[in-house]
PDB file of N, CA and C in Angstrom:
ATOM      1  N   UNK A   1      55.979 -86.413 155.004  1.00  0.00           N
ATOM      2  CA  UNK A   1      57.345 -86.217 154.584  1.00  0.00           C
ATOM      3  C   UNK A   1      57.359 -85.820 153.105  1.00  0.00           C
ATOM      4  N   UNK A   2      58.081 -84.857 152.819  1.00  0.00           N
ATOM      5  CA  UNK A   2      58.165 -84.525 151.528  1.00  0.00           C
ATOM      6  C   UNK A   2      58.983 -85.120 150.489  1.00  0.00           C
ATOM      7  N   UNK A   3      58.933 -85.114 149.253  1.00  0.00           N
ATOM      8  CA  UNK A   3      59.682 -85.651 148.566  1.00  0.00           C
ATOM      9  C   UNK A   3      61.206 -84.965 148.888  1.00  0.00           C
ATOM     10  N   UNK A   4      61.193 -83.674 148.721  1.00  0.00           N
ATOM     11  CA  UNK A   4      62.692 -83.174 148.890  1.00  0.00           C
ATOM     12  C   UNK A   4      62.908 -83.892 149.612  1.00  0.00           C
ATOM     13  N   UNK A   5      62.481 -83.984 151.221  1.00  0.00           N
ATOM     14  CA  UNK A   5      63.104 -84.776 152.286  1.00  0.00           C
ATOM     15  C   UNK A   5      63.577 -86.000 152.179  1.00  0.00           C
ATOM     16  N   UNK A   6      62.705 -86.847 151.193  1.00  0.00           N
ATOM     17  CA  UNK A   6      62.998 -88.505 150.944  1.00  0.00           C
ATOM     18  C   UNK A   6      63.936 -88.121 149.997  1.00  0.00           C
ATOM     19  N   UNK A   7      64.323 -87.474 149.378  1.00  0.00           N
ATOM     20  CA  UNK A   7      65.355 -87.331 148.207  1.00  0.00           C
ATOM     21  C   UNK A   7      66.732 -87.399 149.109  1.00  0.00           C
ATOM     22  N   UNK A   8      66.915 -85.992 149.931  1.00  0.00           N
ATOM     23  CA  UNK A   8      67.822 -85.776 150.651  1.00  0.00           C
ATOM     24  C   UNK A   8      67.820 -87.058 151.916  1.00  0.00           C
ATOM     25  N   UNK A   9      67.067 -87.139 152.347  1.00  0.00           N
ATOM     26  CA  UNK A   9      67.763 -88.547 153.158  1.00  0.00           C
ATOM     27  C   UNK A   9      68.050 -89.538 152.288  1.00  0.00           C
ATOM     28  N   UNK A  10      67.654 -90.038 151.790  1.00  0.00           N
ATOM     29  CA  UNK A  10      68.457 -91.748 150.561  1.00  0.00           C
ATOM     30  C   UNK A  10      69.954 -90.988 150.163  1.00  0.00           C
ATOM     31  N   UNK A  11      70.180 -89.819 149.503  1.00  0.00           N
ATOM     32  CA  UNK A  11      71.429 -89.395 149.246  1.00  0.00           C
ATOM     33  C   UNK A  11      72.329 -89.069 150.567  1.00  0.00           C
ATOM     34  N   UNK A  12      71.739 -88.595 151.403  1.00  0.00           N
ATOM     35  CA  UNK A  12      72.542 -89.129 153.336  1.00  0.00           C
ATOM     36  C   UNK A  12      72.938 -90.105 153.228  1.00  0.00           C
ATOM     37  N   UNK A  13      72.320 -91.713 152.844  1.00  0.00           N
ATOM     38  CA  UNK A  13      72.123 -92.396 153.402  1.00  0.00           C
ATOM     39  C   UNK A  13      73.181 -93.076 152.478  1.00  0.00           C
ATOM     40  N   UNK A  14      72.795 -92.771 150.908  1.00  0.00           N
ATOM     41  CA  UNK A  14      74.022 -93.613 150.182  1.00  0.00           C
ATOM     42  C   UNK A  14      75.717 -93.413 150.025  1.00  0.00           C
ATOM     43  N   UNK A  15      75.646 -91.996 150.843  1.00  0.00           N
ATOM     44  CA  UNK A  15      77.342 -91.224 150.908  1.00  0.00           C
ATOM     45  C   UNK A  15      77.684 -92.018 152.043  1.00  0.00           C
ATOM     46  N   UNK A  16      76.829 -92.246 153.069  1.00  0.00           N
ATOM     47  CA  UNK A  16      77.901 -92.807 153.810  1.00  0.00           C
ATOM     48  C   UNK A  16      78.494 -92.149 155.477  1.00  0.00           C
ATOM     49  N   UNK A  17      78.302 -90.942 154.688  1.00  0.00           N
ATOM     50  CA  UNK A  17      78.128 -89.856 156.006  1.00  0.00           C
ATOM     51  C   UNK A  17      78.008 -90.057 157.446  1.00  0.00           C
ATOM     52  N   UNK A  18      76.452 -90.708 156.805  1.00  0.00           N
ATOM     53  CA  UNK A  18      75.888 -90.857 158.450  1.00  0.00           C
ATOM     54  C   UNK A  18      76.770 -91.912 159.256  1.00  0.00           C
ATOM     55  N   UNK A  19      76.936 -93.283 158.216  1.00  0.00           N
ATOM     56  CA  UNK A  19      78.012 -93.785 159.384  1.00  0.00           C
ATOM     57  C   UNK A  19      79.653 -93.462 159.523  1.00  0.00           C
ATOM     58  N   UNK A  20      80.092 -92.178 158.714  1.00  0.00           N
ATOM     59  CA  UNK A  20      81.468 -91.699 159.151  1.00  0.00           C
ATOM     60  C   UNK A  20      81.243 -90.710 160.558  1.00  0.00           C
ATOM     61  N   UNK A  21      80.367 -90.276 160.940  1.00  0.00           N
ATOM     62  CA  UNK A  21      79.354 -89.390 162.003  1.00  0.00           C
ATOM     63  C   UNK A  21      79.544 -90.278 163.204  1.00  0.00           C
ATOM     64  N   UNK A  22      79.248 -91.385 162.963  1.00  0.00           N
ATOM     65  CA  UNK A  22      78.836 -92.691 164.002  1.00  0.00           C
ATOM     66  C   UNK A  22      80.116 -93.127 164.699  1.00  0.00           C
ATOM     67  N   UNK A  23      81.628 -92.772 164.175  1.00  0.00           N
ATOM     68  CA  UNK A  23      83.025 -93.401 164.370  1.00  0.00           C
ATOM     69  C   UNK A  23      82.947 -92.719 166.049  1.00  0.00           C
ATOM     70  N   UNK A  24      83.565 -93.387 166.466  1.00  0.00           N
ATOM     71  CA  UNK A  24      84.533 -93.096 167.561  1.00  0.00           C
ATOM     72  C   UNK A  24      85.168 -91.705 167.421  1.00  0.00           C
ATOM     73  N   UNK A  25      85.210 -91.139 168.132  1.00  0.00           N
ATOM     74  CA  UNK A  25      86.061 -89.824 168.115  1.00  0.00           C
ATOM     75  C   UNK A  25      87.293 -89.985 167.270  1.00  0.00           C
ATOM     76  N   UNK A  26      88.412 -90.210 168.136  1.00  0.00           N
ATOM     77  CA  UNK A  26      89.526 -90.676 167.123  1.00  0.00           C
ATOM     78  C   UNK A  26      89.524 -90.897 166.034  1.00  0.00           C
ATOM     79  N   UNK A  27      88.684 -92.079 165.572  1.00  0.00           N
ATOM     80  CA  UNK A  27      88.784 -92.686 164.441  1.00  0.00           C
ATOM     81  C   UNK A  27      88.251 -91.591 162.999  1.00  0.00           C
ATOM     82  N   UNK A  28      87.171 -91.034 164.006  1.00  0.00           N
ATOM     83  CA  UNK A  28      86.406 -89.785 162.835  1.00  0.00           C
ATOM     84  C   UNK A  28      87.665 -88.671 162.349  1.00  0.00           C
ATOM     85  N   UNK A  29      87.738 -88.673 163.138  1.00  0.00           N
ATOM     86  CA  UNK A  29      89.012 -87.353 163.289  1.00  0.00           C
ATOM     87  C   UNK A  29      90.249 -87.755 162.210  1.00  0.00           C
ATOM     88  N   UNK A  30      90.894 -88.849 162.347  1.00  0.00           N
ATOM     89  CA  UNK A  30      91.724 -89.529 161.747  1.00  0.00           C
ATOM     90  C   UNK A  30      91.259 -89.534 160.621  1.00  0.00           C
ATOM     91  N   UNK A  31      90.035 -90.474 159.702  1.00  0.00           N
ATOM     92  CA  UNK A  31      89.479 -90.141 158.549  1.00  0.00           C
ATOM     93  C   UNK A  31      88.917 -89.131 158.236  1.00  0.00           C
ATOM     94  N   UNK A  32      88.749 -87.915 158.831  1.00  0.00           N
ATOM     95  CA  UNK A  32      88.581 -86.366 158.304  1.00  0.00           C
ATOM     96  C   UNK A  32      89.686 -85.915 157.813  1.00  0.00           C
ATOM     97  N   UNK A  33      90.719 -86.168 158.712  1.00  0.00           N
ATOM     98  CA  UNK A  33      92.152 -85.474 158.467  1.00  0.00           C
ATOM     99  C   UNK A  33      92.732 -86.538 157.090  1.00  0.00           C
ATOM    100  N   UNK A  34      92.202 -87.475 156.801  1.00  0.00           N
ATOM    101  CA  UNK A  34      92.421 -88.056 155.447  1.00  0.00           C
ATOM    102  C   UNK A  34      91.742 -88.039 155.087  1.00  0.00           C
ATOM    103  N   UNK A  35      90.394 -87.363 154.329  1.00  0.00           N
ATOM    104  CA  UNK A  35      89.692 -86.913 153.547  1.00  0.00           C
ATOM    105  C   UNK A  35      90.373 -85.394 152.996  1.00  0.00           C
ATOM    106  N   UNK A  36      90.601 -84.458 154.281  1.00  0.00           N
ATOM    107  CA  UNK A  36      90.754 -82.850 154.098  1.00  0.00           C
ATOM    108  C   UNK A  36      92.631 -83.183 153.372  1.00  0.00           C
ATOM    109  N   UNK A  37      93.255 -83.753 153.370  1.00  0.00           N
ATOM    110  CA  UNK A  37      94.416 -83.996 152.841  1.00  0.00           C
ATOM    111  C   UNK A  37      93.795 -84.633 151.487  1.00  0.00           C
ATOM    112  N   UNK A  38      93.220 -85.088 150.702  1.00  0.00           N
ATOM    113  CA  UNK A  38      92.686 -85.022 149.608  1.00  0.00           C
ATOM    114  C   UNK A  38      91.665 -83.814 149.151  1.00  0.00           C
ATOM    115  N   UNK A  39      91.103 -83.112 149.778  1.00  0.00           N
ATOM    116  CA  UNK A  39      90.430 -81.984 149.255  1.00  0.00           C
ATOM    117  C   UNK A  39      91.479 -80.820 149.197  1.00  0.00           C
ATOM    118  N   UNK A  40      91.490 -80.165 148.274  1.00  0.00           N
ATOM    119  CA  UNK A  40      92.019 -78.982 148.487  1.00  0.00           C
ATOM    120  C   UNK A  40      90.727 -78.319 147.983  1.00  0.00           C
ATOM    121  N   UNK A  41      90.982 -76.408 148.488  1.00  0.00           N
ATOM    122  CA  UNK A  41      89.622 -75.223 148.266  1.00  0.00           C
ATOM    123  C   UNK A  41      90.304 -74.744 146.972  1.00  0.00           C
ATOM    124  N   UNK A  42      89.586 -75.046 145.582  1.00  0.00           N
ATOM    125  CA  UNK A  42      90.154 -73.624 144.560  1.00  0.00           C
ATOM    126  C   UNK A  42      88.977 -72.728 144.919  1.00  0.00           C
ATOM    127  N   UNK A  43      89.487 -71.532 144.777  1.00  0.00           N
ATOM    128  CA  UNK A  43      88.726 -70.149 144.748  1.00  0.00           C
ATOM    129  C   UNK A  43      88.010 -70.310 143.357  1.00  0.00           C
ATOM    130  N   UNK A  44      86.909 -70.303 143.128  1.00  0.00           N
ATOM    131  CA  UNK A  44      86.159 -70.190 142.158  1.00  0.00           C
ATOM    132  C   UNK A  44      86.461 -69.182 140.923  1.00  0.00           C
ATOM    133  N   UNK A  45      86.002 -69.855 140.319  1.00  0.00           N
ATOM    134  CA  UNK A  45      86.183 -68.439 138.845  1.00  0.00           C
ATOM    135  C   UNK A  45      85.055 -68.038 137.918  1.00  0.00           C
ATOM    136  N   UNK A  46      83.830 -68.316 138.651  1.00  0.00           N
ATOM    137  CA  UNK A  46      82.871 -67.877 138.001  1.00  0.00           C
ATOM    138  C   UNK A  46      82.610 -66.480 137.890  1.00  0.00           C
ATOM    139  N   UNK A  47      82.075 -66.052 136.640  1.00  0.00           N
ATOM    140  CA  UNK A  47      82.631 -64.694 136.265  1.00  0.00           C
ATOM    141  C   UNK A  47      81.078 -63.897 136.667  1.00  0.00           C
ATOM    142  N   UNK A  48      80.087 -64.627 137.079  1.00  0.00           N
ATOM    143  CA  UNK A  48      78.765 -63.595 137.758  1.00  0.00           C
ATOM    144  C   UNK A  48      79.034 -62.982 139.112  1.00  0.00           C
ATOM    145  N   UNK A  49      80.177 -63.637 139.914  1.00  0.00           N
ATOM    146  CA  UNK A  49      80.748 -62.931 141.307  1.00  0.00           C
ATOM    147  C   UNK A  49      82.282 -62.548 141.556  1.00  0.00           C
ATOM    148  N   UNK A  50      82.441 -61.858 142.365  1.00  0.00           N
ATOM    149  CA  UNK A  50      83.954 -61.439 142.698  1.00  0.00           C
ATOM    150  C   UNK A  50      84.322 -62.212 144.517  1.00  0.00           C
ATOM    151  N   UNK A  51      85.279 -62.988 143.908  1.00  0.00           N
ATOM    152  CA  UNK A  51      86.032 -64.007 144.956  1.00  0.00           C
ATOM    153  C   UNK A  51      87.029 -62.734 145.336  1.00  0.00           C
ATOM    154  N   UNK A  52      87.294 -63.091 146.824  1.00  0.00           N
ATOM    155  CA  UNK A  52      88.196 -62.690 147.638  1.00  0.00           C
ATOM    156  C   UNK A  52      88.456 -63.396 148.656  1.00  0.00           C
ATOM    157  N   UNK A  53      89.744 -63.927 149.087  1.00  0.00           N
ATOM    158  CA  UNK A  53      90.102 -64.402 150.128  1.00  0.00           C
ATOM    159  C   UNK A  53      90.809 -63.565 151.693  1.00  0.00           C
ATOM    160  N   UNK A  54      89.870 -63.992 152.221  1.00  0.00           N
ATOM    161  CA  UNK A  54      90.424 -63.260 153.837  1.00  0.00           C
ATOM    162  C   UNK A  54      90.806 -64.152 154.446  1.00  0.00           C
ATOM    163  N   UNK A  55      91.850 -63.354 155.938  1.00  0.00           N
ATOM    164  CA  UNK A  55      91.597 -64.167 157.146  1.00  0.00           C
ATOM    165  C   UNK A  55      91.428 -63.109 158.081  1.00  0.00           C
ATOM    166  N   UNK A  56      90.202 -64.243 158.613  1.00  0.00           N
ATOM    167  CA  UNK A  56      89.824 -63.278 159.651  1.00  0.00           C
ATOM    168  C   UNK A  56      90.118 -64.001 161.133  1.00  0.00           C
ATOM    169  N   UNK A  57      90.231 -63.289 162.137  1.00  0.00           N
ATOM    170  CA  UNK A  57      90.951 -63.754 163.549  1.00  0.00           C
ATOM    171  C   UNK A  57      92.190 -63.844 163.457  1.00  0.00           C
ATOM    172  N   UNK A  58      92.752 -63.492 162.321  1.00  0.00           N
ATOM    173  CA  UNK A  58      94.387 -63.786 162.211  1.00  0.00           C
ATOM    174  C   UNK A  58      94.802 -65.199 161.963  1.00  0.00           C
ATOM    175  N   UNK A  59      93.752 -66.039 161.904  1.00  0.00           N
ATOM    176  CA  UNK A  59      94.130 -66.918 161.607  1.00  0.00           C
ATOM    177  C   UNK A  59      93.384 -68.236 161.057  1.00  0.00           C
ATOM    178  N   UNK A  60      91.931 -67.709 160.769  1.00  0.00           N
ATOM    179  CA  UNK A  60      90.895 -68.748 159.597  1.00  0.00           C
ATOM    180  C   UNK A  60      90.578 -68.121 158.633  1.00  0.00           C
ATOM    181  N   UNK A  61      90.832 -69.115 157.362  1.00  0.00           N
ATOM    182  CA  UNK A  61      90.484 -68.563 156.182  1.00  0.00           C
ATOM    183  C   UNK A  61      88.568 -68.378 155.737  1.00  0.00           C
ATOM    184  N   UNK A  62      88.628 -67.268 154.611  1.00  0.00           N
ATOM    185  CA  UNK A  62      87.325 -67.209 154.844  1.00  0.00           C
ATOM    186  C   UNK A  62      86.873 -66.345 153.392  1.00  0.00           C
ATOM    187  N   UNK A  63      86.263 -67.016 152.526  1.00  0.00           N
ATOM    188  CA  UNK A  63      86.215 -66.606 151.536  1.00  0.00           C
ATOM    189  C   UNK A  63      85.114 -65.578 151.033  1.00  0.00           C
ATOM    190  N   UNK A  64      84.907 -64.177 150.964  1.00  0.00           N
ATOM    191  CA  UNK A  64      84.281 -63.658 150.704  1.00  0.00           C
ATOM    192  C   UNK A  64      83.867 -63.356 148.965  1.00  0.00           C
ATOM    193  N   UNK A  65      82.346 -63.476 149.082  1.00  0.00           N
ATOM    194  CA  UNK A  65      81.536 -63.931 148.014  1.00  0.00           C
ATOM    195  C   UNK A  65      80.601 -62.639 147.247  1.00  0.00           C
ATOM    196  N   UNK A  66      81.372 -61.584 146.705  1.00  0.00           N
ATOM    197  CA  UNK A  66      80.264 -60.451 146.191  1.00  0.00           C
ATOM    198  C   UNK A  66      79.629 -60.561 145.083  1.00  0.00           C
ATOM    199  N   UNK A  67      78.381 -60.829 145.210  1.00  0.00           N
ATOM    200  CA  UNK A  67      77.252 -61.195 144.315  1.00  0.00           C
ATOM    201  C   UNK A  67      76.705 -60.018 143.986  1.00  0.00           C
ATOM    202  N   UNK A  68      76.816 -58.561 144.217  1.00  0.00           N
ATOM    203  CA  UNK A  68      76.378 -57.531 143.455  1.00  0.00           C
ATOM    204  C   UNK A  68      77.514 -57.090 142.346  1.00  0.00           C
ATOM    205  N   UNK A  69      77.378 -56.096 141.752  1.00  0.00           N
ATOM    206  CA  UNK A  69      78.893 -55.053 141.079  1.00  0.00           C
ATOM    207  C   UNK A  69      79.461 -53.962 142.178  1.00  0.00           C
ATOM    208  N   UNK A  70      78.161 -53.661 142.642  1.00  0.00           N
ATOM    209  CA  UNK A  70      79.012 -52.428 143.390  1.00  0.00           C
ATOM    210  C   UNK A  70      78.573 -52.997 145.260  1.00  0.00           C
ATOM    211  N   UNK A  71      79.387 -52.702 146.124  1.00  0.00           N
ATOM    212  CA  UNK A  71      79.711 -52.940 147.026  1.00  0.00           C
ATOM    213  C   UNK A  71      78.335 -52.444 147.905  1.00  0.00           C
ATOM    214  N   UNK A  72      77.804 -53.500 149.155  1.00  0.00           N
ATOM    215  CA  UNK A  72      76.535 -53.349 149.260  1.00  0.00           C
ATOM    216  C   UNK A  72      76.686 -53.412 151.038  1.00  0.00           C
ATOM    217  N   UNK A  73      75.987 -52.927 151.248  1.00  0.00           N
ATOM    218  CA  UNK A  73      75.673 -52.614 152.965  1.00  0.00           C
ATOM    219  C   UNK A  73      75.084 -53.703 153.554  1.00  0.00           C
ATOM    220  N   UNK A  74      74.641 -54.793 153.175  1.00  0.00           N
ATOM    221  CA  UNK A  74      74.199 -56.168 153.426  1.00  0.00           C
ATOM    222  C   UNK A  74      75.055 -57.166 153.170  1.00  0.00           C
ATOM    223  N   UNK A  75      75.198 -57.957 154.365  1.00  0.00           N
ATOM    224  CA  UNK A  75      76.532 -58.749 154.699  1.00  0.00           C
ATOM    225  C   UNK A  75      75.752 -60.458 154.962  1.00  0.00           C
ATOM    226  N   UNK A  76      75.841 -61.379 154.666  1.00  0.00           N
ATOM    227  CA  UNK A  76      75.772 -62.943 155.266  1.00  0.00           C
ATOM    228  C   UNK A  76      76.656 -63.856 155.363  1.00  0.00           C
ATOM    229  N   UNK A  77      76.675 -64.593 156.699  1.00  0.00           N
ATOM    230  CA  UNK A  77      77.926 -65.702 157.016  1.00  0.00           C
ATOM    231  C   UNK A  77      77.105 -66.896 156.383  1.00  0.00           C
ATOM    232  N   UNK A  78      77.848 -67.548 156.054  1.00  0.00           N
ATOM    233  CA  UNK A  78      77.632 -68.857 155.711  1.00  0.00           C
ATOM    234  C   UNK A  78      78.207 -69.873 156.000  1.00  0.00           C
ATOM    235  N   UNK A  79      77.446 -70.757 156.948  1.00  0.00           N
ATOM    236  CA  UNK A  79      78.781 -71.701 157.423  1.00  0.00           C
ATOM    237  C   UNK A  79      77.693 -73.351 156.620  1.00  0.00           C
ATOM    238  N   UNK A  80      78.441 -73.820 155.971  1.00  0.00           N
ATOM    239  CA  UNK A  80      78.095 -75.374 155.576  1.00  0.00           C
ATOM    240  C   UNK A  80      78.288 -76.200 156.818  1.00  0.00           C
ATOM    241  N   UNK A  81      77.957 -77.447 156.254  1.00  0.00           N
ATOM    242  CA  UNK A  81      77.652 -78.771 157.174  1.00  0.00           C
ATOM    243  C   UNK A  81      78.514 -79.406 157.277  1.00  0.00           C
ATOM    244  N   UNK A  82      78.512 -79.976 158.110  1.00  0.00           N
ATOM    245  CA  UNK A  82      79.803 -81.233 158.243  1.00  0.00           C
ATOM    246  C   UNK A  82      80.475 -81.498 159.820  1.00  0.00           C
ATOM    247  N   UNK A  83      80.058 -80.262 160.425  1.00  0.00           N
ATOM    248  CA  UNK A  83      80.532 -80.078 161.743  1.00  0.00           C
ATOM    249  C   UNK A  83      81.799 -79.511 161.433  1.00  0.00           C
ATOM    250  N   UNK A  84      82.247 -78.915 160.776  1.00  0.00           N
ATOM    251  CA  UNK A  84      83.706 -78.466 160.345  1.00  0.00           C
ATOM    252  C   UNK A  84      84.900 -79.100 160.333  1.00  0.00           C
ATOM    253  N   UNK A  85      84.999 -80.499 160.490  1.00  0.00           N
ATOM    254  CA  UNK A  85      85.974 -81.247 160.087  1.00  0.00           C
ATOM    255  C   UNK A  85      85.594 -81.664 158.961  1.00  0.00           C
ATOM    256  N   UNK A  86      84.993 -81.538 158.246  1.00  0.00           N
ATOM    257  CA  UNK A  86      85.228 -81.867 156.644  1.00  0.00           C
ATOM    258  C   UNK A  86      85.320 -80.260 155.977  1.00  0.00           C
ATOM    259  N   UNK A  87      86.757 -80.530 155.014  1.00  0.00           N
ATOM    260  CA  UNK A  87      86.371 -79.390 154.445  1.00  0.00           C
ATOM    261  C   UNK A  87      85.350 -78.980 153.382  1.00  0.00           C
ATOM    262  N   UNK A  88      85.307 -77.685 152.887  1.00  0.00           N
ATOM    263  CA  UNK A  88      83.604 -77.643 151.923  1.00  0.00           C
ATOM    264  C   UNK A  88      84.371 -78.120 150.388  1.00  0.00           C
ATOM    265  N   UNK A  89      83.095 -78.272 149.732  1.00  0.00           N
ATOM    266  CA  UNK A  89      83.288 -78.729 148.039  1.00  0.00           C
ATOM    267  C   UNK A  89      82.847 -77.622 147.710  1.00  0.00           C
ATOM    268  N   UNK A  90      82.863 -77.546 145.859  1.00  0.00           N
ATOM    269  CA  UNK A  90      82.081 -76.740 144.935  1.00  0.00           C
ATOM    270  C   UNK A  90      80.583 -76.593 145.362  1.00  0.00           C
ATOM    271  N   UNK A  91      80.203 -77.589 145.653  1.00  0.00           N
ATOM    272  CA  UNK A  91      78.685 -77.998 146.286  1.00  0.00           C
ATOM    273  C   UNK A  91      78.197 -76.663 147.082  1.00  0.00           C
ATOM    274  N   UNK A  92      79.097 -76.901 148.111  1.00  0.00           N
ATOM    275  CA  UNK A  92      78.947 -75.488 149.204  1.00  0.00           C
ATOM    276  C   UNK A  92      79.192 -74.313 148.827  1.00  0.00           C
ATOM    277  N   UNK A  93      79.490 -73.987 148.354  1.00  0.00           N
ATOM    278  CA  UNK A  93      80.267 -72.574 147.697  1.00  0.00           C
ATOM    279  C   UNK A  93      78.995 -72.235 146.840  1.00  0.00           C
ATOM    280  N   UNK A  94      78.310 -72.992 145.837  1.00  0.00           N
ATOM    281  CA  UNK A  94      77.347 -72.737 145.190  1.00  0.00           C
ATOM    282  C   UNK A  94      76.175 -72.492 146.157  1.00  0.00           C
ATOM    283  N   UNK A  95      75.968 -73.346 147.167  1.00  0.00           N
ATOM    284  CA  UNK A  95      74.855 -72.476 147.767  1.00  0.00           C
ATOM    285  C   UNK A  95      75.008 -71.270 148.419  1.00  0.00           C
ATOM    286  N   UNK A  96      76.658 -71.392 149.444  1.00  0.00           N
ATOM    287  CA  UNK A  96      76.590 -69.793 149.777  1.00  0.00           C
ATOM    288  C   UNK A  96      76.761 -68.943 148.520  1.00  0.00           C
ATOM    289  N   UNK A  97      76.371 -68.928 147.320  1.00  0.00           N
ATOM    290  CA  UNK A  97      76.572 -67.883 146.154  1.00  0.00           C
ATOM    291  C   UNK A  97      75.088 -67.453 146.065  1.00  0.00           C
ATOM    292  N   UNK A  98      74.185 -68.740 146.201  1.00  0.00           N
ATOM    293  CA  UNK A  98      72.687 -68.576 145.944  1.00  0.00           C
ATOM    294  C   UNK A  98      72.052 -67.725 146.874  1.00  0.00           C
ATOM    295  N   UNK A  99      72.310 -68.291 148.112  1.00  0.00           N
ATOM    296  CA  UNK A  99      71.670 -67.614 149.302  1.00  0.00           C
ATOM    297  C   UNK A  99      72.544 -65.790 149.284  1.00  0.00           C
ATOM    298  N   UNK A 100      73.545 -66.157 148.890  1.00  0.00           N
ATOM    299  CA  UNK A 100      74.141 -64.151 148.673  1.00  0.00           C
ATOM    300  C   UNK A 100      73.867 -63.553 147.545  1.00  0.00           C
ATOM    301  N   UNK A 101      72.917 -64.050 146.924  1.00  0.00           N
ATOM    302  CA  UNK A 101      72.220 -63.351 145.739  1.00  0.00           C
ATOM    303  C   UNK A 101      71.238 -63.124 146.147  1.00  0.00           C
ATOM    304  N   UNK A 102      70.548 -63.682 146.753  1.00  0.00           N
ATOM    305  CA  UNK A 102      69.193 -64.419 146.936  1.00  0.00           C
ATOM    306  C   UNK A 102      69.033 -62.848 148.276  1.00  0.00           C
ATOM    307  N   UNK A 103      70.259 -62.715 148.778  1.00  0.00           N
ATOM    308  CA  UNK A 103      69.577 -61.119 149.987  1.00  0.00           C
ATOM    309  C   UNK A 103      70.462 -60.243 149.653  1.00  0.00           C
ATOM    310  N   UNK A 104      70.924 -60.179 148.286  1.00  0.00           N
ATOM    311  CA  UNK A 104      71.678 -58.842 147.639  1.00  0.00           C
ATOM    312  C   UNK A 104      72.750 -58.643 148.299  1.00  0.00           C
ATOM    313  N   UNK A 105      73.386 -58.898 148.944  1.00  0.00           N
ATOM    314  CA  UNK A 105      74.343 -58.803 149.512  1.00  0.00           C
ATOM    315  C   UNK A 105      75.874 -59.417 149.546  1.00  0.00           C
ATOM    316  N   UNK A 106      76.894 -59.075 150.306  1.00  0.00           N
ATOM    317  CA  UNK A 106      78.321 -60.002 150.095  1.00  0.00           C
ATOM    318  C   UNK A 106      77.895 -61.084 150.894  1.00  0.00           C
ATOM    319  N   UNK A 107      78.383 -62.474 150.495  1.00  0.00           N
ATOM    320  CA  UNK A 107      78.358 -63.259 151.700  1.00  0.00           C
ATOM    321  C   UNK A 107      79.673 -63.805 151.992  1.00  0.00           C
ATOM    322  N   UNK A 108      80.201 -64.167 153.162  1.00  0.00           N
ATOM    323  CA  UNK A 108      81.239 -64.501 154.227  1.00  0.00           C
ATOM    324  C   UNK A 108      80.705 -66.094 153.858  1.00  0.00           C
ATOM    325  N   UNK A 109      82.122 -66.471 153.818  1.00  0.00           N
ATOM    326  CA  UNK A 109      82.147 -68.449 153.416  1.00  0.00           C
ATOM    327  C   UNK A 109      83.479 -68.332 154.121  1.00  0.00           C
ATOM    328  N   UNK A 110      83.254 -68.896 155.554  1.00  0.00           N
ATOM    329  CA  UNK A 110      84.697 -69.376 156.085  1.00  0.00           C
ATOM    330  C   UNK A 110      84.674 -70.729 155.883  1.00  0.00           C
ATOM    331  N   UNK A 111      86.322 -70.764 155.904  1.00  0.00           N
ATOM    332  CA  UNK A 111      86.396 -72.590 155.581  1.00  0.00           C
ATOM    333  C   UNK A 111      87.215 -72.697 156.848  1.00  0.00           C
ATOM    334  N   UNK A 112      88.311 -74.109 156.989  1.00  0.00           N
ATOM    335  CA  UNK A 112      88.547 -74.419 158.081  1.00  0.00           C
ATOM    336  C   UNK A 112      89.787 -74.270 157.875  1.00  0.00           C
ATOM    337  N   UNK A 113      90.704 -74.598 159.203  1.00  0.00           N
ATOM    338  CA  UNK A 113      92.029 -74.331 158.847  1.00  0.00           C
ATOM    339  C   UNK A 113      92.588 -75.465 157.980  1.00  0.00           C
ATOM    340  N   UNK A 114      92.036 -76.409 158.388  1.00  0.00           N
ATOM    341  CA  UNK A 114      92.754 -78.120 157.772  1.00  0.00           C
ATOM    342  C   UNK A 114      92.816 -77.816 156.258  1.00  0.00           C
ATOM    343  N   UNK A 115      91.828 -77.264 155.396  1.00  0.00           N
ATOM    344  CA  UNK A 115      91.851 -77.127 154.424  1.00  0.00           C
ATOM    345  C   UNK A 115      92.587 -75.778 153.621  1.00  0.00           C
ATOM    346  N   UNK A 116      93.517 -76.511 152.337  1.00  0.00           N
ATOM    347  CA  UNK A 116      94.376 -75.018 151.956  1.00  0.00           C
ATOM    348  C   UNK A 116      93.735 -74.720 151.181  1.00  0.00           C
ATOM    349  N   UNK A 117      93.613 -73.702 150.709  1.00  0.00           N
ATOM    350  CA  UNK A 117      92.757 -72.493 149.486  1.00  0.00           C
ATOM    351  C   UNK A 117      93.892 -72.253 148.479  1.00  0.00           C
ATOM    352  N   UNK A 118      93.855 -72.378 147.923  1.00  0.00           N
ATOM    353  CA  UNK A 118      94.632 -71.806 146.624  1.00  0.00           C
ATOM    354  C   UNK A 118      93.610 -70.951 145.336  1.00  0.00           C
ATOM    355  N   UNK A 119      94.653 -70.027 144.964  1.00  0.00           N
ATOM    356  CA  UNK A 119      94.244 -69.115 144.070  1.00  0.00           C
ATOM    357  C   UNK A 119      93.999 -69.665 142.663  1.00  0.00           C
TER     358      UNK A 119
END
């Protein structure tokens, strides 16, 4: 086992996560939907990429992430963890920025509906 790995499990282990995972259906659901009512999404303002907000399907939001200047023929989705009832943090957003640098390309960051985006 690697250290990353022992790093990242003890920080699993001290959020808590794993036993909000463990609830009863209901009950998970219920404390997601009161977690995502305390998160709101700001659109980032870091000035090395260009934020744009879509919806795509007509009806999930989905934040597109261009990590070049000029507009590039290489595309990546990025979906974070959580099973999608939690909405994403700054946390997430920074890695889909890394990984859309990281293959030159725009990357696609959908979020969920529960969560509002503001500009």
């Amino acid at each position: 086992m690697s250290i990353r790995f022992q790093i990242a499990s003890a920080l699993v282990k001290a959020s808590g996560m794993k036993k909000l995972f463990a609830l009863p259906q209901g009950e998970l659901l219920e404390k997601a939907r009161k977690m995502n009512r305390k998160r709101g999404f700001q659109i980032p303002t870091r000035k090395q990429f260009r934020y744009t907000k879509k919806t795509i399907l007509e009806q999930y939001a989905c934040l597109k992430i261009e990590t070049q200047p000029t507009p590039s023929k290489r595309a990546l989705l990025f979906f974070f963890g959580g099973g999608y009832i939690l909405g994403p943090d700054d946390g997430d957003v920074k890695l889909a920025e890394k990984f859309g640098k990281a293959s030159g390309g725009m990357c696609g960051f959908p979020t969920i509906r529960c969560v509002r985006i503001t500009a």
